[in-house]
Protein backbone atom coordinates (compact mmCIF):
# COMPACT_ATOMS: atom_id res chain seq x y z
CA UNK A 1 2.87 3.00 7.55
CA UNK A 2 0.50 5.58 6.24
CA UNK A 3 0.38 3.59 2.44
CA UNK A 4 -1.40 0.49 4.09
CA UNK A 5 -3.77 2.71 5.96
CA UNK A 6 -4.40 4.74 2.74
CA UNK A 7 -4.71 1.72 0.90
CA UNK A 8 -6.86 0.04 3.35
CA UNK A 9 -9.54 2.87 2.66
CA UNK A 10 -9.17 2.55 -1.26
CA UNK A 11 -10.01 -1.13 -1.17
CA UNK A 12 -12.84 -0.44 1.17
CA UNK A 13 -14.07 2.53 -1.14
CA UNK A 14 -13.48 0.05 -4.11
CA UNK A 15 -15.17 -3.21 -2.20
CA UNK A 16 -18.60 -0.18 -1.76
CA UNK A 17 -18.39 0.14 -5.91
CA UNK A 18 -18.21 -3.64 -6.47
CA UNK A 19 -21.60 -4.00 -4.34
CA UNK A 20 -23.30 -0.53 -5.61
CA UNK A 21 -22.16 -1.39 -9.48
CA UNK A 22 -22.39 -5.33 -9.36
CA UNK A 23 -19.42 -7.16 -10.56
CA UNK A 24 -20.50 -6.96 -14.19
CA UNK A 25 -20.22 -3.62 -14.47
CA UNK A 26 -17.36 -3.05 -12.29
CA UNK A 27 -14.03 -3.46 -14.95
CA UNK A 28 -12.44 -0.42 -13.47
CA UNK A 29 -12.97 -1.20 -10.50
CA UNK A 30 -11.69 -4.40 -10.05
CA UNK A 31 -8.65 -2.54 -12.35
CA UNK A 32 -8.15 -0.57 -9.24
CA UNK A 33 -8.47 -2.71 -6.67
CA UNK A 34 -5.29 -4.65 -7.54
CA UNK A 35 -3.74 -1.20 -8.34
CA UNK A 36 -3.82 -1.15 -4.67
CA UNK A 37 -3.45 -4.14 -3.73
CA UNK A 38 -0.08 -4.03 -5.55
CA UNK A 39 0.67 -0.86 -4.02
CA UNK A 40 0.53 -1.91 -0.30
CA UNK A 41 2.72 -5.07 -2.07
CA UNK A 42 5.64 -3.14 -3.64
CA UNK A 43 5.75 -0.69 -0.67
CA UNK A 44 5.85 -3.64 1.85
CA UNK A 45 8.89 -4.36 -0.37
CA UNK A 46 10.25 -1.05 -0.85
CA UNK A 47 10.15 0.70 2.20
CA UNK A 48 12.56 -1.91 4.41
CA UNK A 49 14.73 -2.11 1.40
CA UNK A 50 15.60 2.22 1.44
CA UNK A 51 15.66 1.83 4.96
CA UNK A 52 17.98 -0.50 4.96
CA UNK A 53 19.96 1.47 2.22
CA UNK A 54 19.93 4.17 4.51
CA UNK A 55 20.50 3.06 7.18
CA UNK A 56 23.73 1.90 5.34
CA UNK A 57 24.69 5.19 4.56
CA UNK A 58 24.45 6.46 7.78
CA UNK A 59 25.49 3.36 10.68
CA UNK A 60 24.36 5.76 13.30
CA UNK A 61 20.57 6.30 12.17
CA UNK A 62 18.19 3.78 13.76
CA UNK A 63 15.32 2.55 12.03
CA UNK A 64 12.34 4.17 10.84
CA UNK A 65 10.02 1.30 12.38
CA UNK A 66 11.71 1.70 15.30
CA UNK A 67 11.17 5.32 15.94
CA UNK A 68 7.18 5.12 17.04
């Protein structure tokens, strides 16, 4: 679950530019800020999917949400 946390900064670092920049200025920025917000997105996605795949693979392995 590191990727949300990780992305969870970005936006925040991103969300500081909007307000030091204005949101006139801030093309990139908002280019970013769905970069990540379709990060955390396609990860959400992702990550159960080659667990489950896995998992598959291997019927003894438990899962990796279930390991903390």
């Amino acid at each position: 679950m590191f990727w949300i946390h990780a992305s969870a900064i970005t936006i925040a670092l991103l969300v500081v530019g909007f307000a030091i920049a204005g949101l006139a200025d801030s093309f990139w920025l908002i280019y970013w800020a769905i970069v990540a917000v379709f990060t955390v997105l396609a990860w959400g996605m992702v990550g159960p999917l080659r667990d489950r795949w896995r998992r598959s693979r291997r019927p003894g392995e438990k899962s990796a949400d279930s390991l903390s």
